[in-house]
PDB file of N, CA and C in Angstrom:
ATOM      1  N   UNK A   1      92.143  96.456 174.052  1.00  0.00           N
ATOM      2  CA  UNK A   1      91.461  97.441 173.227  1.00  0.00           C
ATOM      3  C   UNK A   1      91.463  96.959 171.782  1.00  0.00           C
ATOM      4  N   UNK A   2      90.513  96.703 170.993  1.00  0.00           N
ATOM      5  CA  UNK A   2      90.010  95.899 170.236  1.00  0.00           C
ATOM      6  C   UNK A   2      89.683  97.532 169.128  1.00  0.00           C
ATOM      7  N   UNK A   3      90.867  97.442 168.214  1.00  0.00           N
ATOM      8  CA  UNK A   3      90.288  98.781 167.068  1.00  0.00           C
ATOM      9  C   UNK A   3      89.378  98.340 166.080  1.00  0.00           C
ATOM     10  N   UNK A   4      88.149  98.824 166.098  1.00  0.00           N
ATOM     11  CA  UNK A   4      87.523  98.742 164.618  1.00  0.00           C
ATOM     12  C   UNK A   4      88.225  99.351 163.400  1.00  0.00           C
ATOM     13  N   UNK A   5      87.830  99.053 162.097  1.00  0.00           N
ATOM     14  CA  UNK A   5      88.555  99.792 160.876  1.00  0.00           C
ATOM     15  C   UNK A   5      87.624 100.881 160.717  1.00  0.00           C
ATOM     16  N   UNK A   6      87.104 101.378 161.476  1.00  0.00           N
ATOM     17  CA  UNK A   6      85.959 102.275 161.256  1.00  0.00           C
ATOM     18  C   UNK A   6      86.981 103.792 162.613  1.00  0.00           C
ATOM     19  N   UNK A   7      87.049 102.935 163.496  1.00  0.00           N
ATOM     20  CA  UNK A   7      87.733 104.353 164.165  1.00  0.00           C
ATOM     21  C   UNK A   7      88.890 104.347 164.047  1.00  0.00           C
ATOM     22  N   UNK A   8      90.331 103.231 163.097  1.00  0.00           N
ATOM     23  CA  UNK A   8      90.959 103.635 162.742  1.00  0.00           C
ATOM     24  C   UNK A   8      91.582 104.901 161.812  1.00  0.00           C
ATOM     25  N   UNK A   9      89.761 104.699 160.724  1.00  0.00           N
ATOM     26  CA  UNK A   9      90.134 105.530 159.769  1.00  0.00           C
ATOM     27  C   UNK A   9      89.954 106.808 159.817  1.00  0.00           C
ATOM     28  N   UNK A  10      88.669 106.906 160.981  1.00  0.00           N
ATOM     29  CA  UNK A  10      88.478 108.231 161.647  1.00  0.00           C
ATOM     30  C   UNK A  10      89.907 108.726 162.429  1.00  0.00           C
ATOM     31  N   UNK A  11      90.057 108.082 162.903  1.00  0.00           N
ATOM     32  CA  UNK A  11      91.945 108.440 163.746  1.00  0.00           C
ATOM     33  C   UNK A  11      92.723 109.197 162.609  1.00  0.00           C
ATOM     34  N   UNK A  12      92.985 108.420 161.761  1.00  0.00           N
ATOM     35  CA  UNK A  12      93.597 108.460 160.193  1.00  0.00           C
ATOM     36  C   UNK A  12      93.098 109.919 159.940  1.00  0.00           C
ATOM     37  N   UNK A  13      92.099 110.069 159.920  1.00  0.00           N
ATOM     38  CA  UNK A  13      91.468 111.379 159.077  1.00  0.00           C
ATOM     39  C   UNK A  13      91.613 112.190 160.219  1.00  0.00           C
ATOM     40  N   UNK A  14      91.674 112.009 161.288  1.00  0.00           N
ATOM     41  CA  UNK A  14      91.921 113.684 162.250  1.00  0.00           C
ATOM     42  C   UNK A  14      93.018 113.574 162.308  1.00  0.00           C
ATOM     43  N   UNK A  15      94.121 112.732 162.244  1.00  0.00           N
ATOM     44  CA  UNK A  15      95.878 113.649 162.141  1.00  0.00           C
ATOM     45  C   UNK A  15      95.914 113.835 160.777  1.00  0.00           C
ATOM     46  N   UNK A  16      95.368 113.576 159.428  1.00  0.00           N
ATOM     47  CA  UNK A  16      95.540 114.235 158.858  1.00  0.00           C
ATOM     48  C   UNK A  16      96.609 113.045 158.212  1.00  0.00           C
ATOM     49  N   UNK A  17      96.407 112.362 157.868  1.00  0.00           N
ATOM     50  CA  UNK A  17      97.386 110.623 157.478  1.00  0.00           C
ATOM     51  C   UNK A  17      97.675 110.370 156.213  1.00  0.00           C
ATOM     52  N   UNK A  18      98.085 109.822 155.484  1.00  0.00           N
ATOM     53  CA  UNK A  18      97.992 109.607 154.329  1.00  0.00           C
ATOM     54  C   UNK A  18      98.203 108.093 154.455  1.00  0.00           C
ATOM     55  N   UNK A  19      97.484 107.563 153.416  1.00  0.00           N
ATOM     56  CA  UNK A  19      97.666 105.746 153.557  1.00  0.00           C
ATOM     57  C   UNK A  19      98.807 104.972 153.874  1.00  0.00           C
ATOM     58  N   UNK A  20     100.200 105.882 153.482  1.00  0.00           N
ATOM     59  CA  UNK A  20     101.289 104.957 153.868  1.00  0.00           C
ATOM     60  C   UNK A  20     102.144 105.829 154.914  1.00  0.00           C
ATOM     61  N   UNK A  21     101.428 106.693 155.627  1.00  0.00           N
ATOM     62  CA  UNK A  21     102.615 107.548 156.944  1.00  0.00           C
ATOM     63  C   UNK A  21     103.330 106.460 157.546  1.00  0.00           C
ATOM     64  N   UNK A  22     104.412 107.264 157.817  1.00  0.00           N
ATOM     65  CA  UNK A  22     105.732 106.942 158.475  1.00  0.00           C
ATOM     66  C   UNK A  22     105.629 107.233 159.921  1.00  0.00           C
ATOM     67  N   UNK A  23     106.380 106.117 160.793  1.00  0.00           N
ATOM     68  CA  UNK A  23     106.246 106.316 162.526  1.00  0.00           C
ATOM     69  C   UNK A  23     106.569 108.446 162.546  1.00  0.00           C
ATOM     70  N   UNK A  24     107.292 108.564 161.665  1.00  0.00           N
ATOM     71  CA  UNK A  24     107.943 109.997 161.642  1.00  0.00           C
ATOM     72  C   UNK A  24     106.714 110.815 161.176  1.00  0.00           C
ATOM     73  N   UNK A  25     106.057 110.980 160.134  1.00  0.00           N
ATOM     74  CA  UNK A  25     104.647 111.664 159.977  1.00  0.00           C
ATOM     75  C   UNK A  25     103.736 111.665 160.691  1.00  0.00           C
ATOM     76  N   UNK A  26     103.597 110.605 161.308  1.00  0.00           N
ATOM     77  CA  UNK A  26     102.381 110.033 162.261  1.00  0.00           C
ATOM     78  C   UNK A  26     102.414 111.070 163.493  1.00  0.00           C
ATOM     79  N   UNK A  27     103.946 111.409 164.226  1.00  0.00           N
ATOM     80  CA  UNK A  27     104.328 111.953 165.328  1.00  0.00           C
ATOM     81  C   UNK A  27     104.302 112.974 164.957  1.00  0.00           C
ATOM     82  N   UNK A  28     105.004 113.725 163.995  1.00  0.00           N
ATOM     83  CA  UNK A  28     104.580 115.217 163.475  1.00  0.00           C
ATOM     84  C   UNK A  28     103.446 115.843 163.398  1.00  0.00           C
ATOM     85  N   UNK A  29     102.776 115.054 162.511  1.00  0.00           N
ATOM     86  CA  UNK A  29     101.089 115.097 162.787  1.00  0.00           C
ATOM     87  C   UNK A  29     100.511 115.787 164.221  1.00  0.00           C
ATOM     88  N   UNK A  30     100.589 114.315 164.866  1.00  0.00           N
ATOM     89  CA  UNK A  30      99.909 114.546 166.582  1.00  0.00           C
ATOM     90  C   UNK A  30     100.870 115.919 167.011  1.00  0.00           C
ATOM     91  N   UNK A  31     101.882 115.957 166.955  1.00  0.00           N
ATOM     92  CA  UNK A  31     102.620 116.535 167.797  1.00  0.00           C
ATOM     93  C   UNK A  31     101.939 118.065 167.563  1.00  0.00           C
ATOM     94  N   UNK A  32     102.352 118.979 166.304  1.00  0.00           N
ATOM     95  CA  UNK A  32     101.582 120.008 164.951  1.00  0.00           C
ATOM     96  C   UNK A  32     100.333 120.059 165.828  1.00  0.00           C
ATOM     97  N   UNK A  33      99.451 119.280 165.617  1.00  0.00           N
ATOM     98  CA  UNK A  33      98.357 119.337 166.112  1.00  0.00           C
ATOM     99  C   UNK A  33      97.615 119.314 167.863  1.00  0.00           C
ATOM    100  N   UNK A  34      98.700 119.208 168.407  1.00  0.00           N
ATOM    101  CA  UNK A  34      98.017 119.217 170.146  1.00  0.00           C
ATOM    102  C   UNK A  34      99.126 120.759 169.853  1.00  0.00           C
ATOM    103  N   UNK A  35     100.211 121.160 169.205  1.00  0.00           N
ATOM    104  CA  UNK A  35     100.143 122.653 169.966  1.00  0.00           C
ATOM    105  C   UNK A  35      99.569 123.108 169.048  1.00  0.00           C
ATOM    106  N   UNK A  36      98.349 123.257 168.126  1.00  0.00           N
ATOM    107  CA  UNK A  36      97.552 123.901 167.591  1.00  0.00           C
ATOM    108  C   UNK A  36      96.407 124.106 168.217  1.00  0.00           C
ATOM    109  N   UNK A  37      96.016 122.725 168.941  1.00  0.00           N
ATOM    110  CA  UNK A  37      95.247 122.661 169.536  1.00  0.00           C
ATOM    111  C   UNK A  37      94.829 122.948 170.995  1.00  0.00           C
ATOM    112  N   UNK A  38      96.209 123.026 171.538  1.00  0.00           N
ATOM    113  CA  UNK A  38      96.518 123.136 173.174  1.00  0.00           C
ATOM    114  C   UNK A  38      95.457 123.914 173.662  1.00  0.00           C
ATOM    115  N   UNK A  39      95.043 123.929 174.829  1.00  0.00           N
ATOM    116  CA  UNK A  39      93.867 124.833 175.742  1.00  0.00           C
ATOM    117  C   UNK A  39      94.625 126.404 175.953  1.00  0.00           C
ATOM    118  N   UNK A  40      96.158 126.081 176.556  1.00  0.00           N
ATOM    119  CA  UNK A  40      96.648 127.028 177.015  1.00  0.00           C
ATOM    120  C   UNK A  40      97.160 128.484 175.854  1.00  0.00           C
ATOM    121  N   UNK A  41      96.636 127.571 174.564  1.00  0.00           N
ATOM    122  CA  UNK A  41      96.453 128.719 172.848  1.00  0.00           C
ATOM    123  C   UNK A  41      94.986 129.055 172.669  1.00  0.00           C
ATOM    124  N   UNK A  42      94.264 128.452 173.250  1.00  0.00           N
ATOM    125  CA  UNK A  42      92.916 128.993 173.029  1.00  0.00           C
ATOM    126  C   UNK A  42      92.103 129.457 174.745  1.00  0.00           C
ATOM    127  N   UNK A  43      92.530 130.403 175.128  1.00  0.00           N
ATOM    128  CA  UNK A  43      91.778 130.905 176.480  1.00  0.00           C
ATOM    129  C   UNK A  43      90.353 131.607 176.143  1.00  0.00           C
ATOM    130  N   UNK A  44      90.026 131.917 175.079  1.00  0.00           N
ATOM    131  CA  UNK A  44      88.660 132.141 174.888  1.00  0.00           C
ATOM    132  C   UNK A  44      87.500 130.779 174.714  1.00  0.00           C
ATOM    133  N   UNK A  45      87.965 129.367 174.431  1.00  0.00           N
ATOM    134  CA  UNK A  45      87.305 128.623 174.420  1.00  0.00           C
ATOM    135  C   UNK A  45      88.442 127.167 174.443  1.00  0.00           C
ATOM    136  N   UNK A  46      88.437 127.284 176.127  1.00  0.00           N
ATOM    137  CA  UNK A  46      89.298 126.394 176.879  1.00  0.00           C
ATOM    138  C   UNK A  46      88.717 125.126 176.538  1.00  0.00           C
ATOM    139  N   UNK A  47      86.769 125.166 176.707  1.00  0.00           N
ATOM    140  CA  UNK A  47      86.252 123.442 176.525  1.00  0.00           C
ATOM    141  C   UNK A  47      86.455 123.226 175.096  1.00  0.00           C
ATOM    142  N   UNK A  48      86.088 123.704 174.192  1.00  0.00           N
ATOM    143  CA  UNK A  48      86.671 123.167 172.580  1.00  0.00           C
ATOM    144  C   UNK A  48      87.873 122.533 172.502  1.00  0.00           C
ATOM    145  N   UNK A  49      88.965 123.494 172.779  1.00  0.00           N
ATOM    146  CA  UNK A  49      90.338 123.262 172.922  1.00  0.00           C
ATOM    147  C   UNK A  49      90.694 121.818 173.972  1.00  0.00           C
ATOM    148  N   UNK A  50      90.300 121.625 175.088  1.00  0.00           N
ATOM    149  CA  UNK A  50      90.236 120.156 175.701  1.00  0.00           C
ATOM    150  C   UNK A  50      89.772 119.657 174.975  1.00  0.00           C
ATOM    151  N   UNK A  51      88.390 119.623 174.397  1.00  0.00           N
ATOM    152  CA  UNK A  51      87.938 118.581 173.527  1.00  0.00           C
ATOM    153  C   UNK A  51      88.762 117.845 172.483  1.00  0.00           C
ATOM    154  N   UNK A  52      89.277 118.883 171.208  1.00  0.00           N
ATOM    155  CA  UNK A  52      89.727 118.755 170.754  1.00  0.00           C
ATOM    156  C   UNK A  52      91.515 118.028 171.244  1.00  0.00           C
ATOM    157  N   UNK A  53      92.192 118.100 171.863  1.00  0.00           N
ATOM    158  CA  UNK A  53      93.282 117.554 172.530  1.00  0.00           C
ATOM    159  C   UNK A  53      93.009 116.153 172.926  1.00  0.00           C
ATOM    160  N   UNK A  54      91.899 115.925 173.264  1.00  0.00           N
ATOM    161  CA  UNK A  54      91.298 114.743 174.419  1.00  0.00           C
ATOM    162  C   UNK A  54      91.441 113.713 173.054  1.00  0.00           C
ATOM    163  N   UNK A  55      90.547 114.433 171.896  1.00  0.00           N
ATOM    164  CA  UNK A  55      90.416 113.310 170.523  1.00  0.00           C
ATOM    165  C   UNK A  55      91.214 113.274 169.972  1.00  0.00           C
ATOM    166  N   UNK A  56      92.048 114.126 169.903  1.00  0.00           N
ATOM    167  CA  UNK A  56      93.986 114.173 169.071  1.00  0.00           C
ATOM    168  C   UNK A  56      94.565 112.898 169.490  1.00  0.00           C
ATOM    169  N   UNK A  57      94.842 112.966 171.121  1.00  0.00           N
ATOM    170  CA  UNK A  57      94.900 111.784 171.903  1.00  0.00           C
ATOM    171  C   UNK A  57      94.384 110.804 171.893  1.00  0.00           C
ATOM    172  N   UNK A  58      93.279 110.481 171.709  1.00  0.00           N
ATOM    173  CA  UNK A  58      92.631 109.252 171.359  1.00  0.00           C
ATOM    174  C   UNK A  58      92.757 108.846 170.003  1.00  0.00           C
ATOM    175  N   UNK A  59      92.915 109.843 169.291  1.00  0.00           N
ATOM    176  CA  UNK A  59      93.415 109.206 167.735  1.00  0.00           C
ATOM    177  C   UNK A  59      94.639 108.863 167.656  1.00  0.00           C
ATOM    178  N   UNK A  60      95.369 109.261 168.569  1.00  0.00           N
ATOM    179  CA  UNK A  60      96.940 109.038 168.793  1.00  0.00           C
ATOM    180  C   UNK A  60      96.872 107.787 169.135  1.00  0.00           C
ATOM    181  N   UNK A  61      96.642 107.190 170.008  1.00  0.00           N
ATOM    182  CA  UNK A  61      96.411 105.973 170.738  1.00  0.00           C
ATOM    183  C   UNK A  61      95.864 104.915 169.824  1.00  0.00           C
ATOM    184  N   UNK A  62      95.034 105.482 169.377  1.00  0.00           N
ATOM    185  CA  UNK A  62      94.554 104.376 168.399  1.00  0.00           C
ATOM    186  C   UNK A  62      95.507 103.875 167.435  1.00  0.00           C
ATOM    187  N   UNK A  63      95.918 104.619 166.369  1.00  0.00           N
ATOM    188  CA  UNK A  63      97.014 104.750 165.583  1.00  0.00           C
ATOM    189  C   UNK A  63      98.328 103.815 166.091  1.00  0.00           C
ATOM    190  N   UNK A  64      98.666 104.116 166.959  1.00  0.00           N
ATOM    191  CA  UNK A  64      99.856 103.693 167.756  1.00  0.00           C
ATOM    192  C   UNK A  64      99.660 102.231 168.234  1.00  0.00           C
ATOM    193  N   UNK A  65      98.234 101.743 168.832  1.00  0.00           N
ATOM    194  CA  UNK A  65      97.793 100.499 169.404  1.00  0.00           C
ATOM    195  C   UNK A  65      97.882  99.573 167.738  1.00  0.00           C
ATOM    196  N   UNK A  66      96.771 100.273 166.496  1.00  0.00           N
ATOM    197  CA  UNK A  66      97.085  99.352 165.531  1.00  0.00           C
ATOM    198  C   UNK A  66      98.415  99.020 165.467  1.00  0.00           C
ATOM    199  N   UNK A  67      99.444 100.110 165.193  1.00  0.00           N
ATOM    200  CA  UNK A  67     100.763  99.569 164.527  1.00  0.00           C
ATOM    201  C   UNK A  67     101.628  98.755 165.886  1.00  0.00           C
ATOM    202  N   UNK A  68     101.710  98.764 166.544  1.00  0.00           N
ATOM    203  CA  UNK A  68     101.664  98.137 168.262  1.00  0.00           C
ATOM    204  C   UNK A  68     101.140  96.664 167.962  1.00  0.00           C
ATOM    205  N   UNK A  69     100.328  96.175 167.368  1.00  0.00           N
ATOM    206  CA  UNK A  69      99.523  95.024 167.110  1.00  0.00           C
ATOM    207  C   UNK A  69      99.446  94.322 166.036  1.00  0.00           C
ATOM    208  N   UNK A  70      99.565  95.429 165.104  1.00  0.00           N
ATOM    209  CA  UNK A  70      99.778  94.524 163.645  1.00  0.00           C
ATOM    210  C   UNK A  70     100.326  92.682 163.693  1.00  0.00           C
ATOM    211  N   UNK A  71      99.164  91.983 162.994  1.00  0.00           N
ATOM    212  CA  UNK A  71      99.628  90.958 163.030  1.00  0.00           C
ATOM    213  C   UNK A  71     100.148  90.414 161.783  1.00  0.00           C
ATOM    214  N   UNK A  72     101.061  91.223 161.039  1.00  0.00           N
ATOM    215  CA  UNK A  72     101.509  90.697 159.848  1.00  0.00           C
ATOM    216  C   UNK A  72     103.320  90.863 160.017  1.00  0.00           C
ATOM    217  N   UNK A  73     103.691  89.467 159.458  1.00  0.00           N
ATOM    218  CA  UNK A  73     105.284  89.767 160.148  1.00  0.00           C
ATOM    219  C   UNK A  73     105.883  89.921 158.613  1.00  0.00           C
ATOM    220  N   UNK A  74     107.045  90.830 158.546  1.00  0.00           N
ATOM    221  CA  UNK A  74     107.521  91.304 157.422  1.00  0.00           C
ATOM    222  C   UNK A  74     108.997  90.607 157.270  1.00  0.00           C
ATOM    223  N   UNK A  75     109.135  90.027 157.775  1.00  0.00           N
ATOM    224  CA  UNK A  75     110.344  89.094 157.764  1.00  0.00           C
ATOM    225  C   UNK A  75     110.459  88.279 156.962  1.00  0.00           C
ATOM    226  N   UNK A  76     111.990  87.671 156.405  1.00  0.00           N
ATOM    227  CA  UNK A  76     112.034  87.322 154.750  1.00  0.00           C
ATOM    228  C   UNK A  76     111.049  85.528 155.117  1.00  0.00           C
ATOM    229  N   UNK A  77     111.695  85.003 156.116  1.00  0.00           N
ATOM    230  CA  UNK A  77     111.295  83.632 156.671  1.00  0.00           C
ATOM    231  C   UNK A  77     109.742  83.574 156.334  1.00  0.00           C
ATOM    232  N   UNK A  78     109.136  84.359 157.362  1.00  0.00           N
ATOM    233  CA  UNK A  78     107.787  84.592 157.614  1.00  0.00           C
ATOM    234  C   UNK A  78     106.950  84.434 156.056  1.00  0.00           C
ATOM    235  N   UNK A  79     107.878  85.376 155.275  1.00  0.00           N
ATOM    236  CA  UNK A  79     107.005  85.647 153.765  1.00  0.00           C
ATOM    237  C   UNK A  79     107.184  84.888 152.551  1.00  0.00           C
ATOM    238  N   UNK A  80     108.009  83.880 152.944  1.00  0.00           N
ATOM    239  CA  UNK A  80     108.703  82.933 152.028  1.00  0.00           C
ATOM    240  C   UNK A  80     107.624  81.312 152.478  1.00  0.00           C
ATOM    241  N   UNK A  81     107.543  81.635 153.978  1.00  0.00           N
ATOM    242  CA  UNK A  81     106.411  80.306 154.328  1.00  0.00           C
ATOM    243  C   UNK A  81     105.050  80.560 153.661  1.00  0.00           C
ATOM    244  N   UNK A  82     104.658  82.034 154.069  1.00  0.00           N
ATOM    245  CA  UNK A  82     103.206  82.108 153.542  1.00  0.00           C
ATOM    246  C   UNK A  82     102.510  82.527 152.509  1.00  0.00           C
ATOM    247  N   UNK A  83     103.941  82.486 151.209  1.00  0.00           N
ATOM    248  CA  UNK A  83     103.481  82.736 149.991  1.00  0.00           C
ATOM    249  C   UNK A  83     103.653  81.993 149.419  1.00  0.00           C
ATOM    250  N   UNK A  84     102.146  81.818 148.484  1.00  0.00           N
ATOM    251  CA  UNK A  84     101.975  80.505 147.402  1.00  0.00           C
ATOM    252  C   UNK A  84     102.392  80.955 146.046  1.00  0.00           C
ATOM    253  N   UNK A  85     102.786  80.274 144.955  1.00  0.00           N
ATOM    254  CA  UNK A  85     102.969  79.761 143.874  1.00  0.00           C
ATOM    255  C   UNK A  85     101.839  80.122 143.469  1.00  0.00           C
ATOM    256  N   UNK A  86     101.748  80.602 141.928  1.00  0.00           N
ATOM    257  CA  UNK A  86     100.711  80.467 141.247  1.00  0.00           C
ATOM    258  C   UNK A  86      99.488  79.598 141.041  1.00  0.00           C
ATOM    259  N   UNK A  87     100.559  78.202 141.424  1.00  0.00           N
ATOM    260  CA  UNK A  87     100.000  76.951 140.836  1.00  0.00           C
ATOM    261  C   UNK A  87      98.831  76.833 142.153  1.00  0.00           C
ATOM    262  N   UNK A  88     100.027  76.784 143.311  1.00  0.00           N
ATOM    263  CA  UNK A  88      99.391  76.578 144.689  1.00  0.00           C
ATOM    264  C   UNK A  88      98.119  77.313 145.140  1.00  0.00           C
ATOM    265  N   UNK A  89      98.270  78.821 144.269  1.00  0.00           N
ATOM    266  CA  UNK A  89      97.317  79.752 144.753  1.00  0.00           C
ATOM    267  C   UNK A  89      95.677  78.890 143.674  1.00  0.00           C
ATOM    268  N   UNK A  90      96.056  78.817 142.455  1.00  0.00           N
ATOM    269  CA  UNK A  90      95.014  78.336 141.642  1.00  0.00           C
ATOM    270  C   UNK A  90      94.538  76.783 142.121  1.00  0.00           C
ATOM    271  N   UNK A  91      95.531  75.927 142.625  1.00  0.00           N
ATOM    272  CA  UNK A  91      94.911  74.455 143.441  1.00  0.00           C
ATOM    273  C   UNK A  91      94.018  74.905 144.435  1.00  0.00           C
ATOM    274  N   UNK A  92      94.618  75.856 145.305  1.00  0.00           N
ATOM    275  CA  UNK A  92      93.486  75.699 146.068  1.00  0.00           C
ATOM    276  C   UNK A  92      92.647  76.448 146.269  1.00  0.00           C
ATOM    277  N   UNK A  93      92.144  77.390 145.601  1.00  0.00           N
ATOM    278  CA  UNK A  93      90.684  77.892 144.671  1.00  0.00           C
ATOM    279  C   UNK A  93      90.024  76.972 144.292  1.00  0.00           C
ATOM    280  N   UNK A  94      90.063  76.876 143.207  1.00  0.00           N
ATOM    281  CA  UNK A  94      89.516  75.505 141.765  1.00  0.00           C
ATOM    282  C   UNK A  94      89.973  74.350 141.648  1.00  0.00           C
ATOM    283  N   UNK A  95      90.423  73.530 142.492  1.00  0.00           N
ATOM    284  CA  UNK A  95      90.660  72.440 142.406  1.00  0.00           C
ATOM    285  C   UNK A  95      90.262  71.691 143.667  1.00  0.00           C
TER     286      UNK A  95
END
């Protein structure tokens, strides 16, 4: 499953995200929101209420698959190999 940054950010915007949420906000979020949303709280309009749950879930998933995938490693090793020097960064631009 291959996320665009386009239905990430839609994901993002239906839990309700802020640019730097925490695994802990992220779950509060979804969580807040499927029993807001649950079918078995809305018996006057059960198909809305699925609907809405079905895309909670799919924004859940999404969310979870990016950070699941992220290909950036935060490790001191990792960030010490792939960061350049001033000099290094300006050689290999303009030079």
């Amino acid at each position: 499953m291959e996320t665009s940054f386009d239905e990430l950010i839609k994901a993002k915007t239906l839990l309700g995200l802020r640019d730097k949420a925490t695994l802990k906000e992220i779950k509060h979020n979804y969580k807040a929101l499927m029993r807001k949303w649950h079918p078995d709280k809305h018996p006057n309009n059960t198909k809305q209420a699925t609907q809405m749950s079905a895309e909670i879930n799919k924004a859940y998933e999404t969310v979870m698959h990016y950070i699941e995938n992220y290909n950036y490693a935060f490790d001191e090793e990792t960030l010490k190999k792939n960061t350049q020097t001033p000099q290094e960064w300006w050689n290999e631009r303009f030079m």
